[in-house]
C-alpha atoms as a PDB file:
ATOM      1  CA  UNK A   1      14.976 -12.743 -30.409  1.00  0.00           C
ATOM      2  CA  UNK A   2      13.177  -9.693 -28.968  1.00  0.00           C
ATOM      3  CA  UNK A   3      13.411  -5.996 -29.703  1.00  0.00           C
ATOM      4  CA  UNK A   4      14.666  -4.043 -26.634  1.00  0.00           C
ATOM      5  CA  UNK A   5      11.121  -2.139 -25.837  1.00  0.00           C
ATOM      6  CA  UNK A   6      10.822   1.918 -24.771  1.00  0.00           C
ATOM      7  CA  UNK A   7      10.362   3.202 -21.478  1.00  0.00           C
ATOM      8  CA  UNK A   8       7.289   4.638 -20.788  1.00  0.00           C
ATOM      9  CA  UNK A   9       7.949   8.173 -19.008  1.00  0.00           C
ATOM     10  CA  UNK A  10       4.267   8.225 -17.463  1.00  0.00           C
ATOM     11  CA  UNK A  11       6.089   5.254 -15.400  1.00  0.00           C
ATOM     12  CA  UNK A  12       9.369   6.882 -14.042  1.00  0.00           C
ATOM     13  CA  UNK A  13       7.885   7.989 -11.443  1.00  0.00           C
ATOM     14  CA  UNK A  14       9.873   7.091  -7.987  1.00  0.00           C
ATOM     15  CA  UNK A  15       7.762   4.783  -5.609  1.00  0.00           C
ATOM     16  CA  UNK A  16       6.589   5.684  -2.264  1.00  0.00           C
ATOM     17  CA  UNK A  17       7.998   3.186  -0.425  1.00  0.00           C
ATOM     18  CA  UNK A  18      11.396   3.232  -1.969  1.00  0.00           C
ATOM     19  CA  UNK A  19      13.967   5.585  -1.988  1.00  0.00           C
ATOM     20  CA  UNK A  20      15.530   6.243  -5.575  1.00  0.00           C
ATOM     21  CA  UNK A  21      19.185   6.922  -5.704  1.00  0.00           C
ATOM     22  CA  UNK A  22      20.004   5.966  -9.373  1.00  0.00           C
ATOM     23  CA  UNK A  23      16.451   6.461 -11.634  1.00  0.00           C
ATOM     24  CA  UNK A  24      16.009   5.422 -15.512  1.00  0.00           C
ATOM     25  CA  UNK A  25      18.724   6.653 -17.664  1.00  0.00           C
ATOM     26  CA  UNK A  26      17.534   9.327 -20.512  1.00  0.00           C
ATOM     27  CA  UNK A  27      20.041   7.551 -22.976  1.00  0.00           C
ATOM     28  CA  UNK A  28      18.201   4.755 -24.871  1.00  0.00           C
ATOM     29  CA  UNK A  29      21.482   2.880 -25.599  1.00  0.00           C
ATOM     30  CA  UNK A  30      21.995   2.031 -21.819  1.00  0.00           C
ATOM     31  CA  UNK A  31      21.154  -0.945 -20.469  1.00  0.00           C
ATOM     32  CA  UNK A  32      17.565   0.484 -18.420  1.00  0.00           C
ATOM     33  CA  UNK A  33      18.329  -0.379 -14.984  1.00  0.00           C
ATOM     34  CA  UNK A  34      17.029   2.058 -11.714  1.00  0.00           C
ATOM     35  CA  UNK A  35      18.794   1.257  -7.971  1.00  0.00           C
ATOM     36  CA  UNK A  36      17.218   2.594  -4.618  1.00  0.00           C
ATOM     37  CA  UNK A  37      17.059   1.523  -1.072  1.00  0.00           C
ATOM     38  CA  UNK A  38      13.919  -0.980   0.573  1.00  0.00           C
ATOM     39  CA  UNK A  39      12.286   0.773   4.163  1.00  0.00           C
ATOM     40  CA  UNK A  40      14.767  -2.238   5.497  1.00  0.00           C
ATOM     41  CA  UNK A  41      18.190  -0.459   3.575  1.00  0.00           C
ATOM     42  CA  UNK A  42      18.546  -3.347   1.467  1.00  0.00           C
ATOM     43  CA  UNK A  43      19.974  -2.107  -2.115  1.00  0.00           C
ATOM     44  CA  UNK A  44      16.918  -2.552  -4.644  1.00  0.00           C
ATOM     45  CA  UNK A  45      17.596  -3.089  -8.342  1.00  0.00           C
ATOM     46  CA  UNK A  46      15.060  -2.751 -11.163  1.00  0.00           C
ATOM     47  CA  UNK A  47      15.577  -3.820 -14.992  1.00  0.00           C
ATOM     48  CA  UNK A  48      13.310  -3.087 -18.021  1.00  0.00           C
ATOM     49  CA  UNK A  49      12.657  -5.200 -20.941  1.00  0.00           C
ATOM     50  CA  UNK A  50      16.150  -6.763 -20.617  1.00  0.00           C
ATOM     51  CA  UNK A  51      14.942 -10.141 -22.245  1.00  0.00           C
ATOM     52  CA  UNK A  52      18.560 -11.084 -24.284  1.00  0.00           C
ATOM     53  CA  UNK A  53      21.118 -12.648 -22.791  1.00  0.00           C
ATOM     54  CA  UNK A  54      23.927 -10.054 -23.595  1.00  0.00           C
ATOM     55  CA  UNK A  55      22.145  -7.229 -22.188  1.00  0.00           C
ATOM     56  CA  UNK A  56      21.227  -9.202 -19.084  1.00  0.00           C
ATOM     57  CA  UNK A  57      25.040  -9.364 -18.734  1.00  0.00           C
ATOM     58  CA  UNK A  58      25.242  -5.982 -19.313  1.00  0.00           C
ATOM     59  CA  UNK A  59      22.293  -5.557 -15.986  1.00  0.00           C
ATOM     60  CA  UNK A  60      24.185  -7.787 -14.029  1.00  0.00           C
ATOM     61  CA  UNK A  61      27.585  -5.789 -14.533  1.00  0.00           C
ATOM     62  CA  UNK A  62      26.040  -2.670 -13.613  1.00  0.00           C
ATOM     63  CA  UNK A  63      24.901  -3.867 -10.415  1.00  0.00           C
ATOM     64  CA  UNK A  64      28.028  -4.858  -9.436  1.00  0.00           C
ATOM     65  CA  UNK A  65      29.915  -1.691 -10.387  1.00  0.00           C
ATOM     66  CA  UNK A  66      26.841   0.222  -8.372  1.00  0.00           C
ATOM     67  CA  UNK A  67      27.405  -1.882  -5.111  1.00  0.00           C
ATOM     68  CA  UNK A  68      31.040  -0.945  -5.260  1.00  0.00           C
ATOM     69  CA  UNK A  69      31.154   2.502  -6.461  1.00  0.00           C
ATOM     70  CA  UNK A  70      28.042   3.408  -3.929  1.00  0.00           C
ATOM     71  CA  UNK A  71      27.766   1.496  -1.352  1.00  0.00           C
ATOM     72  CA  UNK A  72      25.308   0.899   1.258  1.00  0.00           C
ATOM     73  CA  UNK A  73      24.908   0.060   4.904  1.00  0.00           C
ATOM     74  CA  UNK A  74      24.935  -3.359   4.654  1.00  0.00           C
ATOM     75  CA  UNK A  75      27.167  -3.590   1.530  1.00  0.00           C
ATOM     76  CA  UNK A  76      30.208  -1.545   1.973  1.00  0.00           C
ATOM     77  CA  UNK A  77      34.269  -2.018   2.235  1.00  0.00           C
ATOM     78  CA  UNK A  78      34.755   0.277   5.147  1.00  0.00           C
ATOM     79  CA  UNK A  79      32.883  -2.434   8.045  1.00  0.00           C
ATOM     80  CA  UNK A  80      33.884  -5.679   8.731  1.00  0.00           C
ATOM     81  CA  UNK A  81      30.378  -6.892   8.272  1.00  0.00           C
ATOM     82  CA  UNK A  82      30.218  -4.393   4.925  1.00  0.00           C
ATOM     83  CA  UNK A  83      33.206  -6.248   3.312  1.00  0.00           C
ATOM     84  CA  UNK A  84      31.862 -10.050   4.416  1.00  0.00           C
ATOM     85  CA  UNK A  85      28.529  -8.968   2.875  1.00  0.00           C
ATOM     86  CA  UNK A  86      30.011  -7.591  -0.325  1.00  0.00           C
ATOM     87  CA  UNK A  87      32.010 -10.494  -0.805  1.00  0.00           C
ATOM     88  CA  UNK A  88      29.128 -13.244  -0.808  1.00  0.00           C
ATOM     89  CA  UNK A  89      27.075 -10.600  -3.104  1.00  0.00           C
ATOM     90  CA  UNK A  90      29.411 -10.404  -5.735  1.00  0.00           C
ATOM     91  CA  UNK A  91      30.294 -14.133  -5.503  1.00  0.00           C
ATOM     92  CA  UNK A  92      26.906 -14.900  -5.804  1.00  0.00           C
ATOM     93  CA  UNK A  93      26.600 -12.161  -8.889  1.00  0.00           C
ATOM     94  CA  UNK A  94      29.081 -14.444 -10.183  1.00  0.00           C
ATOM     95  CA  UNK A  95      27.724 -17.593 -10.090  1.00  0.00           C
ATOM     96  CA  UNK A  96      24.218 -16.073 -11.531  1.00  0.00           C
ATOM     97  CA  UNK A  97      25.915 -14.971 -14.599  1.00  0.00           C
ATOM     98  CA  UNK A  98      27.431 -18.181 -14.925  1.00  0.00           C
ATOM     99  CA  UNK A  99      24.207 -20.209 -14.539  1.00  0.00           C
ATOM    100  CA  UNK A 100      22.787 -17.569 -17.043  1.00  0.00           C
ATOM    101  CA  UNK A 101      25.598 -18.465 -19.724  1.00  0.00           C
ATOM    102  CA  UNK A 102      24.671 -22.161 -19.290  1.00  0.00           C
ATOM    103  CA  UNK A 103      21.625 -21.635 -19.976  1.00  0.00           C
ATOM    104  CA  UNK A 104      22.068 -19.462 -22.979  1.00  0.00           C
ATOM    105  CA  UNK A 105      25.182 -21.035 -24.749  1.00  0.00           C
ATOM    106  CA  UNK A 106      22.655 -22.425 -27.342  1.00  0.00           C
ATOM    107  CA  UNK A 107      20.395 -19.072 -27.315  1.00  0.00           C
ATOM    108  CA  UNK A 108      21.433 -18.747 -31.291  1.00  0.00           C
ATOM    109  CA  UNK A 109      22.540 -20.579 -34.016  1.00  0.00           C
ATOM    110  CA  UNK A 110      25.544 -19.101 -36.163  1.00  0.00           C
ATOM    111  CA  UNK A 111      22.712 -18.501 -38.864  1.00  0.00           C
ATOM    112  CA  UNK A 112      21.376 -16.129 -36.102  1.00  0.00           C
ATOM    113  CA  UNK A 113      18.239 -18.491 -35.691  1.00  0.00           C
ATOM    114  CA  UNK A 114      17.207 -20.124 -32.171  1.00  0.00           C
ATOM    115  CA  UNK A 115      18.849 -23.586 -31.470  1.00  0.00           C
ATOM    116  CA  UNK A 116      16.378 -26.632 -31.281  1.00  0.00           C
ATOM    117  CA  UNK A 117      18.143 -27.345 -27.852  1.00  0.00           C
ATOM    118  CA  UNK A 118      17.554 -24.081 -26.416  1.00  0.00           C
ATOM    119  CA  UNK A 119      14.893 -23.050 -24.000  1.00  0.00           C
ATOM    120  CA  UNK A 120      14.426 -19.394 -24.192  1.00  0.00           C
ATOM    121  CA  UNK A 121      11.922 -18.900 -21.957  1.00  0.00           C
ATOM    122  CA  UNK A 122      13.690 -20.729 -18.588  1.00  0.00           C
ATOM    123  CA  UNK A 123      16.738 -18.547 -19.248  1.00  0.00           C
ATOM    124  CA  UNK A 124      14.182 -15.495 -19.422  1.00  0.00           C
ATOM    125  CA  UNK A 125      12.474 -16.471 -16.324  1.00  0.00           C
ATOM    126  CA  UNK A 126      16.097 -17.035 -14.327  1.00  0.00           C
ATOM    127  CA  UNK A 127      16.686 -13.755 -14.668  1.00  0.00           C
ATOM    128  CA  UNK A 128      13.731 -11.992 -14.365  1.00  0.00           C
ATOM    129  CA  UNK A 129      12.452 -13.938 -11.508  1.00  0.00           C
ATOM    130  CA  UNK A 130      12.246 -11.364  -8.115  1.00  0.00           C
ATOM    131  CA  UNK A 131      15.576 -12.293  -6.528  1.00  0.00           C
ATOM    132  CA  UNK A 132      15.875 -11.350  -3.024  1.00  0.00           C
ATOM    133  CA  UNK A 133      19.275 -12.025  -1.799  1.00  0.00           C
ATOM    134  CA  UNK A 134      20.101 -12.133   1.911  1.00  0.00           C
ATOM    135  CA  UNK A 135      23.357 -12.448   4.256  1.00  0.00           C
ATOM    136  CA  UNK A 136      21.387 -14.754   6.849  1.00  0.00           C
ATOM    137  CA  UNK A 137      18.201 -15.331   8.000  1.00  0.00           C
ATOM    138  CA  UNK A 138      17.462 -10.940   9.223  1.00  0.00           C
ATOM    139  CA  UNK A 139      19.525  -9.219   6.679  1.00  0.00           C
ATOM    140  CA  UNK A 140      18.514  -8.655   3.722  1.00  0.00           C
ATOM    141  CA  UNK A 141      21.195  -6.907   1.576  1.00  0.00           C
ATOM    142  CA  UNK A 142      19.869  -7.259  -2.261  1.00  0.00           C
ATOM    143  CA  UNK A 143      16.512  -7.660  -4.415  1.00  0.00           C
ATOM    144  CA  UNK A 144      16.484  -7.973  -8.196  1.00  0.00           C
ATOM    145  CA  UNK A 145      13.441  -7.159  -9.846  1.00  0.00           C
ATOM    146  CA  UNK A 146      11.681  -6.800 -13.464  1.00  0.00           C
ATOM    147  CA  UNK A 147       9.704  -3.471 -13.647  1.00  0.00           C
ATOM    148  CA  UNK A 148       6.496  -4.412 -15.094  1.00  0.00           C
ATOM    149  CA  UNK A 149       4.469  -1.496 -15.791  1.00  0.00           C
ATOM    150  CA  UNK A 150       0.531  -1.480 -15.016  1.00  0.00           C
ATOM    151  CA  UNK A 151      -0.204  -1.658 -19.532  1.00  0.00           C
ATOM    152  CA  UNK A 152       2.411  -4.756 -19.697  1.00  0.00           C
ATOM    153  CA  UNK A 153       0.847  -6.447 -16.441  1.00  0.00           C
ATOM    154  CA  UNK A 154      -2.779  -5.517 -17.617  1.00  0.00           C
ATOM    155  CA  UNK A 155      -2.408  -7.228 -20.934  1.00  0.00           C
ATOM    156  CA  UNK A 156      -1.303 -10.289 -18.855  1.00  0.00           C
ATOM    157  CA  UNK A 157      -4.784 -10.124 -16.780  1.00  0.00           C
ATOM    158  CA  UNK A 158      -6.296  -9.813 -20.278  1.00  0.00           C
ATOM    159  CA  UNK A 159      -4.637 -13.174 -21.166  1.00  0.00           C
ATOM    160  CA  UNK A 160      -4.828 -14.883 -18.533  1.00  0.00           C
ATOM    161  CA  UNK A 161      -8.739 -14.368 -18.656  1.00  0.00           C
ATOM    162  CA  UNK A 162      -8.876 -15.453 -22.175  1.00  0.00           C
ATOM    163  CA  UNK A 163      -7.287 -18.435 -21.194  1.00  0.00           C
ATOM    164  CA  UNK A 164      -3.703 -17.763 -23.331  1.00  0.00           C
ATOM    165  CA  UNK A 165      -1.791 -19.247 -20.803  1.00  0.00           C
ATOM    166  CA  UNK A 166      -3.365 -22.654 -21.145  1.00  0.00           C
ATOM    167  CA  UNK A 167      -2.740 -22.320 -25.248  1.00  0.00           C
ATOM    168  CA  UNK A 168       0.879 -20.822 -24.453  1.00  0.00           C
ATOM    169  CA  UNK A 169       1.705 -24.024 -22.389  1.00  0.00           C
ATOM    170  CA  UNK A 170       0.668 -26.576 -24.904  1.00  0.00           C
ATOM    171  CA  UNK A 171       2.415 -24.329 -27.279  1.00  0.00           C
ATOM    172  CA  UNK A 172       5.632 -24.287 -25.018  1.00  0.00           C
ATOM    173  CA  UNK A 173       5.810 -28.073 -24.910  1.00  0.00           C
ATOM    174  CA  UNK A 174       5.366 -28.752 -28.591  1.00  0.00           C
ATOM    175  CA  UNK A 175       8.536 -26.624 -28.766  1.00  0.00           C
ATOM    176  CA  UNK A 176      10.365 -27.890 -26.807  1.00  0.00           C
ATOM    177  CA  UNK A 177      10.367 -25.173 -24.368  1.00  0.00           C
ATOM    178  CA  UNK A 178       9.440 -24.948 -20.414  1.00  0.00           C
ATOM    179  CA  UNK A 179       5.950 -24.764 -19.931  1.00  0.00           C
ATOM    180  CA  UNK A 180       6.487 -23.943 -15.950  1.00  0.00           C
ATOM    181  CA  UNK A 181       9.016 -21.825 -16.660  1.00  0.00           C
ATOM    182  CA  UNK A 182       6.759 -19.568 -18.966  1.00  0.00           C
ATOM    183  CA  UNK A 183       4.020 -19.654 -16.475  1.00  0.00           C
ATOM    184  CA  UNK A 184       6.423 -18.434 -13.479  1.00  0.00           C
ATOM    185  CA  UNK A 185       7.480 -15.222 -15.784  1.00  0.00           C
ATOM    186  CA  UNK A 186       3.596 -14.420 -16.817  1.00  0.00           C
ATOM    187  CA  UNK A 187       2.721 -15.062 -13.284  1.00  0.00           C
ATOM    188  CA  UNK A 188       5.491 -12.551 -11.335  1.00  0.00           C
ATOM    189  CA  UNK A 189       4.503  -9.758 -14.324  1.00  0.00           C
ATOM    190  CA  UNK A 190       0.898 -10.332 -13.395  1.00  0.00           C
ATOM    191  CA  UNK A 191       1.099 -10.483  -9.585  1.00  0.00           C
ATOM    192  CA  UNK A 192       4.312  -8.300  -9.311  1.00  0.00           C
ATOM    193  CA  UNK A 193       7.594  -9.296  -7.702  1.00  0.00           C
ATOM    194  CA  UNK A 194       6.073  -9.944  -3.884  1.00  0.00           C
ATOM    195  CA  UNK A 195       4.398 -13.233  -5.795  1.00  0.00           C
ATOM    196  CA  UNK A 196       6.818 -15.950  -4.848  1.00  0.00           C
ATOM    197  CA  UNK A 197      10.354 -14.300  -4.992  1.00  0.00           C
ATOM    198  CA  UNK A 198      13.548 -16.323  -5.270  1.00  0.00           C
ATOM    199  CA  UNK A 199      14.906 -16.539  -2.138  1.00  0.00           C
ATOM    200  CA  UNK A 200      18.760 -16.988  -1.335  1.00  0.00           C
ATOM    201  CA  UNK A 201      20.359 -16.970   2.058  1.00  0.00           C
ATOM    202  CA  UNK A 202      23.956 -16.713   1.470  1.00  0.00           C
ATOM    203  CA  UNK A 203      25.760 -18.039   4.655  1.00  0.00           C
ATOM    204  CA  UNK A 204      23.519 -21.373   3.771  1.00  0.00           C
ATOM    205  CA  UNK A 205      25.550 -22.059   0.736  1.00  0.00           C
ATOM    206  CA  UNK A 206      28.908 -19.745   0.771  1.00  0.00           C
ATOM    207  CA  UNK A 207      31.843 -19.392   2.710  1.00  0.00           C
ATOM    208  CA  UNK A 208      34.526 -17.020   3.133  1.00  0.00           C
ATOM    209  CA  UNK A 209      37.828 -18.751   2.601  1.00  0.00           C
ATOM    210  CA  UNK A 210      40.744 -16.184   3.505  1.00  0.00           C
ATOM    211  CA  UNK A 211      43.373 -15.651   5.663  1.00  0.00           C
ATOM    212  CA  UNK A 212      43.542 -12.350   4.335  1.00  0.00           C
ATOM    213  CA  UNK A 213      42.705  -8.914   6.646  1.00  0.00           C
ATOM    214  CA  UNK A 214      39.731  -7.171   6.164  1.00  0.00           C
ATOM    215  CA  UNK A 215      41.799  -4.133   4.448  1.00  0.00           C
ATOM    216  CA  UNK A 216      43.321  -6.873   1.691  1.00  0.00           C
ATOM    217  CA  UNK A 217      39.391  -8.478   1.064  1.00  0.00           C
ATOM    218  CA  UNK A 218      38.393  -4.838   0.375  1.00  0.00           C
ATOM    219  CA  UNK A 219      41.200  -4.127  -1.436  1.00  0.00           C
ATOM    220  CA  UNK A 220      40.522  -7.379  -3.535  1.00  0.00           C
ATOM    221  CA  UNK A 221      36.430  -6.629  -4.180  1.00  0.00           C
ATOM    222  CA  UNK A 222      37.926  -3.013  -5.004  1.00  0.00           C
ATOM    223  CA  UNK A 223      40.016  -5.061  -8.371  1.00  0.00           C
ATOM    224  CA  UNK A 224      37.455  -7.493  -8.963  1.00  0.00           C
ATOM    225  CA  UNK A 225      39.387 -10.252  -7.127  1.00  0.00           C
ATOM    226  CA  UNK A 226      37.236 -11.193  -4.015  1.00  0.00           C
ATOM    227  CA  UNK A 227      35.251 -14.067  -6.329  1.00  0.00           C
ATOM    228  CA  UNK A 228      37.669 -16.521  -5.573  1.00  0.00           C
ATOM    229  CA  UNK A 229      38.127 -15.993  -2.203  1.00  0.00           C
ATOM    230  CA  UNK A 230      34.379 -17.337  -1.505  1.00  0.00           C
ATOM    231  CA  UNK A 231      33.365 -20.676  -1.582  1.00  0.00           C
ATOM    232  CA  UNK A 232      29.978 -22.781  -2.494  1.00  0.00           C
ATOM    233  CA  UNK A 233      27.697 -22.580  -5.232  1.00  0.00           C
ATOM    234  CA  UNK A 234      24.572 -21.262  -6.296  1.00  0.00           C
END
């Protein structure tokens, strides 16, 4: 298992190109997770060090809870494009903290030890992988990111020019973990989230499936109700 790491304050700084609505929270105990807005008004979420699967939970809960309690342009309950994009966020939200469960349902034994049939690392790189979650082919409505700060992704440049990553792939295989899955993570925390993102075009693989008005879908996002109302699959 890992330690849940500090946040550097030399690196809360607000990016240029991103407007910060929600920055690091000054209590340690919370689950470190910053929101802003993209040039394009797409909703940006950062995590920190959120490498075990309950807090990842806990990341993925307070992303939903921000997109309802503050919404955006594109992800709203007031429009009728708003409520349609909400719907196949939170849906989607869904399904990636199911997938994530799958994944970790053998994270620990019940001596507290890591299962032989686990692979920590591709659960790790599922969720840290740059997600960048669209309505359609133009609108972009969500990205999740990992913050890597420059010390974290300079110690993987050190690495990877000492050749670890070669000796951290055979040692991946002998135990029985993902070897690709392990290079993906080092690779987005060396070249930063623009590196091959995770792409997901919603309309491609949900549907809305309601004969409900736009007032009772909003109304059922609102209570945490809307999940079942989409169709499809990750």
């Amino acid at each position: 298992s890992f330690e849940m790491a500090s946040l550097p304050s030399a690196f809360k700084k607000p990016w240029t190109n991103v407007k910060w609505t929600d920055d690091w929270p000054d209590d340690a105990s919370e689950t470190p997770v910053r929101t802003g807005l993209t040039d394009s008004g797409a909703l940006l979420t950062q995590h920190f060090a959120v490498w075990e699967p309950e807090r990842q939970k806990q990341t993925l809960k307070r992303i939903r809870k921000k997109i309802l309690q503050e919404p955006t342009e594109k992800l709203n309950l007031k429009s009728e494009a708003g409520i349609r994009n909400t719907m196949l966020v939170l849906r989607f939200l869904h399904d990636l903290e199911q997938q994530l469960d799958a994944m970790n349902s053998g994270t620990e034994t019940q001596e507290g030890e890591a299962s032989e049939n686990c692979d920590e690392w591709a659960g790790m790189e599922f969720f840290c992988r740059p997600w960048v979650i669209a309505a359609d082919s133009n609108t972009e409505l969500l990205r999740i990111e990992e913050f890597v700060d420059p010390l974290l992704r300079g110690f993987c440049g050190l690495l990877s020019a000492a050749g670890a990553p070669v000796l951290a792939v055979a040692a991946a295989w002998l135990q029985m973990h993902s070897p690709r899955a392990w290079m993906q993570l080092h690779s987005h925390r060396l070249f930063g989230p623009s590196w091959n993102p995770c792409k997901v075009q919603l309309d491609a693989g949900y549907r809305i499936d309601s004969g409900l008005s736009f007032k009772e879908m909003a109304d059922a996002c609102a209570k945490g109700l809307s999940v079942g109302m989409v169709k499809g699959d990750l």
